[in-house]
N, C-alpha and C. Protein backbone atom coordinates (compact mmCIF):
# COMPACT_ATOMS: atom_id res chain seq x y z
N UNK A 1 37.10 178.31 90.07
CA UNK A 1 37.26 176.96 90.58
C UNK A 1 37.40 176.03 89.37
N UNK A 2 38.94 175.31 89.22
CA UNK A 2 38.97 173.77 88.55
C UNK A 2 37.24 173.21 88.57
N UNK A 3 37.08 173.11 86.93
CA UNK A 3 35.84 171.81 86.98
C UNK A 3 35.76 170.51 87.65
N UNK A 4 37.32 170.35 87.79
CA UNK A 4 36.91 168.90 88.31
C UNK A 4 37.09 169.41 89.96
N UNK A 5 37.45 170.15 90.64
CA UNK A 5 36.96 170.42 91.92
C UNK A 5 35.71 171.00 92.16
N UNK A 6 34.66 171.09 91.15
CA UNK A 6 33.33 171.83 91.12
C UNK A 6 32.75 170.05 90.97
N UNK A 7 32.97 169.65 90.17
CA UNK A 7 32.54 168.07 89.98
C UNK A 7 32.30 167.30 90.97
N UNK A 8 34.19 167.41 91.86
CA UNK A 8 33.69 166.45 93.01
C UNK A 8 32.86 167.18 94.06
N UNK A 9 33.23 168.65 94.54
CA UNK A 9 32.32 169.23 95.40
C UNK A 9 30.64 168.20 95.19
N UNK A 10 30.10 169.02 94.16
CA UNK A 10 29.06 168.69 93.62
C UNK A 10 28.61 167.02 94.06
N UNK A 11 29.66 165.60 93.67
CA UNK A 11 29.98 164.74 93.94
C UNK A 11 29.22 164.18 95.74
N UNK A 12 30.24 165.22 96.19
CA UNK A 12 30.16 164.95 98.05
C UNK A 12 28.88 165.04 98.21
N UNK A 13 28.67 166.84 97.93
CA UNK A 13 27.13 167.27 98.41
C UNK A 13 25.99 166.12 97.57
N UNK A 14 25.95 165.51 96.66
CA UNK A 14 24.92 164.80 95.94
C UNK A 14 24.41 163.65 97.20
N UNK A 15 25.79 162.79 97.34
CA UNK A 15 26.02 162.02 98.35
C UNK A 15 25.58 162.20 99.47
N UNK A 16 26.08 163.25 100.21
CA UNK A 16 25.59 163.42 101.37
C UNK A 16 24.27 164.03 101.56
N UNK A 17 23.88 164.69 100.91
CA UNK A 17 22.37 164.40 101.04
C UNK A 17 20.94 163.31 100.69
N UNK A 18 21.98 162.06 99.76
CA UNK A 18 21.64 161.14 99.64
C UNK A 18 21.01 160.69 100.83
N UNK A 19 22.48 160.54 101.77
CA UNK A 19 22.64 159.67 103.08
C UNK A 19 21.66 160.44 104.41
N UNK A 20 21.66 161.47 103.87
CA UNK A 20 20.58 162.39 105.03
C UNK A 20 19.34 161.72 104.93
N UNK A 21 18.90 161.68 103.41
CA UNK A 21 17.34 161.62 102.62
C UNK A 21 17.09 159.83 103.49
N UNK A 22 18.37 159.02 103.10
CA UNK A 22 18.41 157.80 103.16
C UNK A 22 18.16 157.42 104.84
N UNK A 23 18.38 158.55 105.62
CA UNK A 23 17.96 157.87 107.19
C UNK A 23 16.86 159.01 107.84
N UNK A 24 16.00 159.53 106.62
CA UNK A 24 15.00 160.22 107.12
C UNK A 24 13.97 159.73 108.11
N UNK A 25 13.52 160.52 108.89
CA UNK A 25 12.47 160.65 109.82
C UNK A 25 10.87 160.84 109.40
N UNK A 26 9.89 160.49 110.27
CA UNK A 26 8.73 161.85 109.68
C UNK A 26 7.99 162.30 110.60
N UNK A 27 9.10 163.34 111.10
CA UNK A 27 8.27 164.45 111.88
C UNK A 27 8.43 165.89 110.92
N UNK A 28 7.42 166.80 111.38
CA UNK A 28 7.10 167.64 110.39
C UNK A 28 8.57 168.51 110.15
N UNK A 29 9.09 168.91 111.00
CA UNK A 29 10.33 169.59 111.34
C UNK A 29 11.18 168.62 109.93
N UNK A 30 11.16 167.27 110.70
CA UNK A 30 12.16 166.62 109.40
C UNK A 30 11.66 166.61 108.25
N UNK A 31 9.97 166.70 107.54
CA UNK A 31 9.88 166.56 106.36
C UNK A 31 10.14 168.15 105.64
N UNK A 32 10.18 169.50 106.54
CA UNK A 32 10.80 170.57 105.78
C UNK A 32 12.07 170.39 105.56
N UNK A 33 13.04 169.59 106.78
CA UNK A 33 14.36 169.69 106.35
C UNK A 33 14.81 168.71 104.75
N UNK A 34 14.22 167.35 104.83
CA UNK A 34 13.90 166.69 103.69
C UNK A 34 13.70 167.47 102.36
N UNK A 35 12.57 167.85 102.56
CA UNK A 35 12.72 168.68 101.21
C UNK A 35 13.60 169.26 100.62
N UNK A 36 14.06 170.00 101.97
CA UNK A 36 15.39 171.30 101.47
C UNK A 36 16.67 170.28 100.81
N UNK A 37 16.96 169.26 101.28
CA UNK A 37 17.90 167.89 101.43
C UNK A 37 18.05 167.34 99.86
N UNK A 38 16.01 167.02 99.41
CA UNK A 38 16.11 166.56 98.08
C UNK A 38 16.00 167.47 97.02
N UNK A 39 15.66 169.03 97.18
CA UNK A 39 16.28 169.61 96.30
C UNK A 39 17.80 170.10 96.09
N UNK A 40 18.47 169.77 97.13
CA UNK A 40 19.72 170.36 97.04
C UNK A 40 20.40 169.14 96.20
N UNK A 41 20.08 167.90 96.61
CA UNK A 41 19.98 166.09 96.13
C UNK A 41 19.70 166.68 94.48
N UNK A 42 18.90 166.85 94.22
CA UNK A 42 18.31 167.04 92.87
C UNK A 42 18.88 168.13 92.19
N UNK A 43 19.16 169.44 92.74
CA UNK A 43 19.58 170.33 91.57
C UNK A 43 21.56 169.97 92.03
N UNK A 44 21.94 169.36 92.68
CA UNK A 44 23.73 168.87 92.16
C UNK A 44 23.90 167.61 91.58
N UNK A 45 22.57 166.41 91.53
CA UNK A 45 22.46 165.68 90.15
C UNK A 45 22.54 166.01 89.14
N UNK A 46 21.58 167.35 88.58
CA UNK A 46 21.13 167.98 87.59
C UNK A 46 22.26 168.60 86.83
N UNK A 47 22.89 169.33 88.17
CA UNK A 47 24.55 169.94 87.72
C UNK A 47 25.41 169.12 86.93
N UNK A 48 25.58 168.31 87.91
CA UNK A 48 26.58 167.06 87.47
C UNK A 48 26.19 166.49 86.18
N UNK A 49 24.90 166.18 86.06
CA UNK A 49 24.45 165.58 84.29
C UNK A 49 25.05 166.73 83.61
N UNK A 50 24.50 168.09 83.97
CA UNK A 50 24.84 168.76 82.69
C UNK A 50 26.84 168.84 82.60
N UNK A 51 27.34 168.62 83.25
CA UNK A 51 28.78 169.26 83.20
C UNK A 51 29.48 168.00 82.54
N UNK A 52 28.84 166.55 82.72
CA UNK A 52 29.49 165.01 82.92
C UNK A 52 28.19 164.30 82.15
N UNK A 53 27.47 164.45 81.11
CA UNK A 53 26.36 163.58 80.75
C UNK A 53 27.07 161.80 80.89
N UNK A 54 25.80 161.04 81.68
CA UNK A 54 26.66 160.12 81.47
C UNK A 54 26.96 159.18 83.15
N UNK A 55 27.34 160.61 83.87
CA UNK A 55 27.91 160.20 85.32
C UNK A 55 26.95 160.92 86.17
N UNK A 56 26.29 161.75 86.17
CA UNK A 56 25.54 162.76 86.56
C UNK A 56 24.27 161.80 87.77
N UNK A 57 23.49 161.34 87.30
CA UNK A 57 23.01 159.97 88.04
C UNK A 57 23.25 159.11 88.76
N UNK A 58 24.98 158.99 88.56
CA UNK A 58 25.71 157.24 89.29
C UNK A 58 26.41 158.46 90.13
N UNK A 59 26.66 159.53 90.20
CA UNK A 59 27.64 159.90 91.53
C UNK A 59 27.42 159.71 92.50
């Protein structure tokens, strides 16, 4: 896979689990799904810093 189609992938998914995290619930059901949400949130930030230092944060 093109880096920069690994970038934006990476990009979407960051985002959209942003927007999941961003209209969370708290029932117990939703705080396992949450979790799963902000690590997936957190390790395609992490990606993105390392591939893009710089942009990795603002995607």
């Amino acid at each position: 896979m093109p880096a920069h189609d690994l970038v934006e992938l990476l990009r979407r998914l960051h985002g959209e689990a942003g927007m999941v995290l961003a209209g969370a619930q708290g029932s117990r059901e939703d705080v396992e799904t949450n979790e799963r949400f902000q690590r997936g949130h957190d390790a395609c930030e992490q990606v993105l810093a390392d591939l893009d230092p710089g942009k990795g944060e603002h995607a």
